[in-house]
N, C-alpha and C. Protein backbone atom coordinates (compact mmCIF):
# COMPACT_ATOMS: atom_id res chain seq x y z
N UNK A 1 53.76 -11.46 -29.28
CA UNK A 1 52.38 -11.87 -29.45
C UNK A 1 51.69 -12.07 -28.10
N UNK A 2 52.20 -12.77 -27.28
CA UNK A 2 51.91 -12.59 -25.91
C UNK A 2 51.27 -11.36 -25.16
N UNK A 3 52.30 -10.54 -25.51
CA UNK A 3 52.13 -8.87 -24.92
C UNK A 3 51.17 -8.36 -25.27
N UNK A 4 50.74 -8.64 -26.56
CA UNK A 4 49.49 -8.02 -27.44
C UNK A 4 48.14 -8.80 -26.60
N UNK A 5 47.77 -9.94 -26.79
CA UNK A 5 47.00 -10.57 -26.04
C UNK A 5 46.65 -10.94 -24.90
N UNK A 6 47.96 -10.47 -23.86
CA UNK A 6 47.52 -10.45 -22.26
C UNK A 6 48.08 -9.53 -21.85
N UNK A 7 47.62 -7.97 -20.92
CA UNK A 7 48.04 -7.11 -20.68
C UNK A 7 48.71 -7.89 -19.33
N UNK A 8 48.50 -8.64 -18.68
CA UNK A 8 49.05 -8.94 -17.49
C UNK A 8 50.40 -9.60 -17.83
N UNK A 9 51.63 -8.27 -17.00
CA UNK A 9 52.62 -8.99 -17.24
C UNK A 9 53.34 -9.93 -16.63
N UNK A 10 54.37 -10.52 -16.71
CA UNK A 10 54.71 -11.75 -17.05
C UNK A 10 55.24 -12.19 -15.97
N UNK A 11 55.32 -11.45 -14.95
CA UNK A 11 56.30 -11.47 -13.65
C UNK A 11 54.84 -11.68 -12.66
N UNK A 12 53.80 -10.86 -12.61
CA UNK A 12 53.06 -11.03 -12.01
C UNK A 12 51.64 -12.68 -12.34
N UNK A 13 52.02 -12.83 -13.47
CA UNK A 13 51.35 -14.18 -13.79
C UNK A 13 51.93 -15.28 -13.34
N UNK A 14 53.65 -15.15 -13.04
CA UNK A 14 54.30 -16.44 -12.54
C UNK A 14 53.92 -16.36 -11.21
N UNK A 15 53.71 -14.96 -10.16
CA UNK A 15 53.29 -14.92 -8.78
C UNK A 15 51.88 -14.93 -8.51
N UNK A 16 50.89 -15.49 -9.58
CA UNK A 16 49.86 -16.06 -9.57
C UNK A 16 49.46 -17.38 -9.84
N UNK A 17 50.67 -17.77 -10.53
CA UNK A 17 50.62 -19.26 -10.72
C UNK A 17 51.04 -19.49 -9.50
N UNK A 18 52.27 -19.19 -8.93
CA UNK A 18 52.51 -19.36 -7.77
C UNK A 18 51.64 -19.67 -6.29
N UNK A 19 51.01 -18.32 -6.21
CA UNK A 19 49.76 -18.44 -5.35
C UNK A 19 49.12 -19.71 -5.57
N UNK A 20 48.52 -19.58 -7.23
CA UNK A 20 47.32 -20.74 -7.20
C UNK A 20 47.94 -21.86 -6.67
N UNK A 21 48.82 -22.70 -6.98
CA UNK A 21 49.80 -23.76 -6.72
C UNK A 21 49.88 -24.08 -5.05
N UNK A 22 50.18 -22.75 -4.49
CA UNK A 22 50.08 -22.80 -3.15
C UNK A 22 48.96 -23.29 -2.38
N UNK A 23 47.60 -22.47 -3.01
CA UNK A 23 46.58 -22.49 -2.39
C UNK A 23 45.91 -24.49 -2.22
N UNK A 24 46.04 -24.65 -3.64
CA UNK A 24 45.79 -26.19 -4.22
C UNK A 24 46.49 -27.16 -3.06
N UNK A 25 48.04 -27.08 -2.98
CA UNK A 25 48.34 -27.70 -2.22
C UNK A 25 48.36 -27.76 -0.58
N UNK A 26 48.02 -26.80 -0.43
CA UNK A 26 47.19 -26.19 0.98
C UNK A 26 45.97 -27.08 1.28
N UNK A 27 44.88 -26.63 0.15
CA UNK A 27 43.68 -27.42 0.59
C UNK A 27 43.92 -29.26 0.34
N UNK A 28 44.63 -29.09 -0.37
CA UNK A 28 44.72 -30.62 -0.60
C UNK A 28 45.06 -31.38 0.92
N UNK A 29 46.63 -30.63 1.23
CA UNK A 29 46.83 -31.32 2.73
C UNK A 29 45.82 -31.43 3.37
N UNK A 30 45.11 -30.29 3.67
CA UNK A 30 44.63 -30.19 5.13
C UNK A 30 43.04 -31.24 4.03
N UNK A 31 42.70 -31.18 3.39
CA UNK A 31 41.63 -32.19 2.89
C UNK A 31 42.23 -33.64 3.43
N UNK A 32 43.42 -33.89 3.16
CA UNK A 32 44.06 -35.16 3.47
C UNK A 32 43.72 -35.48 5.15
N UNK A 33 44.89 -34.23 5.39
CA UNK A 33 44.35 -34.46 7.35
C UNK A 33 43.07 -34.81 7.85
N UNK A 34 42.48 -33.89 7.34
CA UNK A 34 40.74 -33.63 7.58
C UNK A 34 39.87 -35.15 7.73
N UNK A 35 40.23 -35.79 6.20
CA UNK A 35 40.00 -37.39 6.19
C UNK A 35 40.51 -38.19 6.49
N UNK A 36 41.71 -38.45 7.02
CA UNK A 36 42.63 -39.46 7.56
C UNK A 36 42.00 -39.37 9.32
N UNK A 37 41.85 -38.09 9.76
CA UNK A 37 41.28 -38.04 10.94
C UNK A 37 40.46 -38.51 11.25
N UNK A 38 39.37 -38.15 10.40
CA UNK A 38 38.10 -38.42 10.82
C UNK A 38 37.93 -40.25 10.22
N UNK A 39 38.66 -40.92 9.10
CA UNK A 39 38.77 -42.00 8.92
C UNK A 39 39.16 -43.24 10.54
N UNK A 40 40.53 -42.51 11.12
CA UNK A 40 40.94 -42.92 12.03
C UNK A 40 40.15 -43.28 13.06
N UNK A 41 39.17 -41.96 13.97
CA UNK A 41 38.32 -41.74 14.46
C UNK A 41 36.85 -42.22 14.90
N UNK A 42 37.01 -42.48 13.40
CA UNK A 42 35.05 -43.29 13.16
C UNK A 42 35.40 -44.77 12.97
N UNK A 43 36.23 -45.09 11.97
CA UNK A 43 36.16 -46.55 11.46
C UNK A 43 37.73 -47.26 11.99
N UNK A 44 38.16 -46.50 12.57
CA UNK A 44 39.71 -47.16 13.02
C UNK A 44 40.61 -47.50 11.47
N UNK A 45 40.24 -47.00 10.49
CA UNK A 45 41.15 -47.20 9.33
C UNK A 45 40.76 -46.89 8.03
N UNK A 46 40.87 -47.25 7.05
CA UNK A 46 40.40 -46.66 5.62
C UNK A 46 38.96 -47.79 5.05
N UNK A 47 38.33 -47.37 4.90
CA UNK A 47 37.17 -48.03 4.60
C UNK A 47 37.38 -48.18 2.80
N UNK A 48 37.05 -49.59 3.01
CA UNK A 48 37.04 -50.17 1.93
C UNK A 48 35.72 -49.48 0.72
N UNK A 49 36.06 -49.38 -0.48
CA UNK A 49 35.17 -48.58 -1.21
C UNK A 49 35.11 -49.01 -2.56
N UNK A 50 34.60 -49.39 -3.46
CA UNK A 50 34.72 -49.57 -5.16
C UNK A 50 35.16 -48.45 -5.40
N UNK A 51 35.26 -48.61 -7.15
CA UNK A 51 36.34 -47.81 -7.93
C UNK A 51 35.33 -46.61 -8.02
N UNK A 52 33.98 -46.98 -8.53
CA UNK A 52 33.14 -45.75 -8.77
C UNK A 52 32.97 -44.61 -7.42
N UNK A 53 32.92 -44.93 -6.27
CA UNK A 53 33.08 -44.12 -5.57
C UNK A 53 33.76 -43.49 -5.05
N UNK A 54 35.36 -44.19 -4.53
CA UNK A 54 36.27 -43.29 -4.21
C UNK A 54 35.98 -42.30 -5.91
N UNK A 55 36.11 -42.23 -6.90
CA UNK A 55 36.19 -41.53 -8.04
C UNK A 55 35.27 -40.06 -7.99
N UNK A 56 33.66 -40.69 -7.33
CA UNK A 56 33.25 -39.46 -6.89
C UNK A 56 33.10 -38.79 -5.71
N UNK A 57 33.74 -39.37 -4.53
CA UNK A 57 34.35 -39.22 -3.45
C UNK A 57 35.51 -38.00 -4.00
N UNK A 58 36.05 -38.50 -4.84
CA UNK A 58 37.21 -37.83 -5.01
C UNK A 58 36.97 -35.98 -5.75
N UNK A 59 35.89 -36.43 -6.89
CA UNK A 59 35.98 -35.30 -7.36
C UNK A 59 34.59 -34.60 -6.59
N UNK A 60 33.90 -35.07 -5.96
CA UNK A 60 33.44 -33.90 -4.78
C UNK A 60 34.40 -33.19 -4.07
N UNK A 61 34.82 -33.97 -3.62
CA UNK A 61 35.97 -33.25 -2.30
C UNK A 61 37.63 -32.12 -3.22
N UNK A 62 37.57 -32.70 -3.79
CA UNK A 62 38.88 -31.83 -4.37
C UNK A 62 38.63 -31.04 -6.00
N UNK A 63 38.34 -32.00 -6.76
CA UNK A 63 38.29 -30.82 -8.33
C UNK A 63 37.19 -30.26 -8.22
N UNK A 64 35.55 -30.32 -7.76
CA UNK A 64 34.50 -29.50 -7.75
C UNK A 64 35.34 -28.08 -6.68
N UNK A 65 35.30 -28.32 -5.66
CA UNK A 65 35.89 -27.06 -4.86
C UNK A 65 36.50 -26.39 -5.36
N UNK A 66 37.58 -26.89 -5.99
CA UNK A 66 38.86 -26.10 -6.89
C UNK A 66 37.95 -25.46 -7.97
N UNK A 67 37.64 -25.95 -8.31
CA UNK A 67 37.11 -25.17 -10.17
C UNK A 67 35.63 -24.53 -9.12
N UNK A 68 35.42 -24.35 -8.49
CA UNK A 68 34.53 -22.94 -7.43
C UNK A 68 35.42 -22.22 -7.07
N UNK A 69 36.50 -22.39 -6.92
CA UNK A 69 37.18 -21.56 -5.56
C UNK A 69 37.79 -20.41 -7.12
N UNK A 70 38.30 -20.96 -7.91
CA UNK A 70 39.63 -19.96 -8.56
C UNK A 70 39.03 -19.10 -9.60
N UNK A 71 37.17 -19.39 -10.18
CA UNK A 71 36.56 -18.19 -10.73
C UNK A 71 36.40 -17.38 -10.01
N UNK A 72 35.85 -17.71 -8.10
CA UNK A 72 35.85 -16.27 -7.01
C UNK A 72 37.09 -15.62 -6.99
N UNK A 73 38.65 -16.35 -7.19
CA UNK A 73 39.40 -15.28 -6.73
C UNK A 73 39.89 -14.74 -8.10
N UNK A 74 39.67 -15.27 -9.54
CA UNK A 74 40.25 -14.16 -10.37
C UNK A 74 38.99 -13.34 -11.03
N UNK A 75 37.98 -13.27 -10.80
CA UNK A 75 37.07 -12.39 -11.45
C UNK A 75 37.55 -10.88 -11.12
N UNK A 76 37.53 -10.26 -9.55
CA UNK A 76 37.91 -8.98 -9.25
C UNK A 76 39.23 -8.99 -9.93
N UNK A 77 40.45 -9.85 -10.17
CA UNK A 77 41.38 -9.27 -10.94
C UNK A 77 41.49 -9.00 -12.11
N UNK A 78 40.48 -9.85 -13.24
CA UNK A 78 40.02 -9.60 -14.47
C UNK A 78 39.41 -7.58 -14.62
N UNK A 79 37.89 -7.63 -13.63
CA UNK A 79 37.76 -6.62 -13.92
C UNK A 79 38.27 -5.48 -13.58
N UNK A 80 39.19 -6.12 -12.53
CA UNK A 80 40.45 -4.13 -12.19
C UNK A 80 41.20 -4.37 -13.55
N UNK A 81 41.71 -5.21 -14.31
CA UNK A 81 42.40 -5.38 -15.87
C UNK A 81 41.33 -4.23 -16.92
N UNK A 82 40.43 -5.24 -16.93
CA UNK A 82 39.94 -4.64 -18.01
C UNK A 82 39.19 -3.00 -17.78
N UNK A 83 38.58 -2.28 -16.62
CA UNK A 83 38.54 -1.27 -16.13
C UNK A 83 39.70 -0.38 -16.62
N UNK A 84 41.34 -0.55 -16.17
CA UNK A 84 42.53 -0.05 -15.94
C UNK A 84 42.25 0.26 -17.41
N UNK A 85 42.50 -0.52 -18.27
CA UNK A 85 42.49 -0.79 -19.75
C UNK A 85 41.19 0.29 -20.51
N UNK A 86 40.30 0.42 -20.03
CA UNK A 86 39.12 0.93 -20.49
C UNK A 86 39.20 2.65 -20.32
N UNK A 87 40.14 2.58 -19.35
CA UNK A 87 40.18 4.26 -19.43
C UNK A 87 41.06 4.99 -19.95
C-alpha cells in the first residue's frame, strides 16, 4: 500500500529524513551559539524573560524558519517526482 501511494522509494526517504534531521540540528546548534554569544557579549548572561516571551522568542527563531526552510527544499523534488511520473 505504501508503494502504490508514494513513488519515492524507501531507501531514499530514510536519506531524506536523514538530511532533514541533520539540517534541524545544524541550525539549531549554531542558533544556540549564535545566542549564547551574543547573550554573553551584550548582557554578560541570560536575561531574565516571562513565559510568554521566551515562547515567542522561541518560535520566531527556530519553528517559523524551519517550516520556511523545508517547503524551499522539497518542492523541486516533488516536481522532478511528479514530471518523471507524467511521462
Amino acid at each position: 500500500m505504501v508503494k502504490e501511494n508514494n513513488p519515492i522509494p524507501y531507501k531514499l526517504r530514510l536519506k531524506e529524513l536523514f538530511f532533514d534531521y541533520l539540517l534541524i540540528v545544524t541550525y539549531l546548534a549554531l542558533l544556540l551559539a549564535v545566542a549564547m554569544t551574543g547573550y554573553l557579549l551584550v548582557s554578560g548572561g541570560l536575561p531574565s524573560r516571562g513565559e510568554l516571551a521566551s515562547q515567542v522568542i522561541a518560535f520566531l527563531s527556530s519553528v517559523l524558519p524551519l517550516i520556511l526552510i523545508f517547503p524551499t527544499l522539497t518542492i523541486p523534488q516533488l516536481a522532478a517526482v511528479v514530471s518523471e511520473k507524467s511521462d
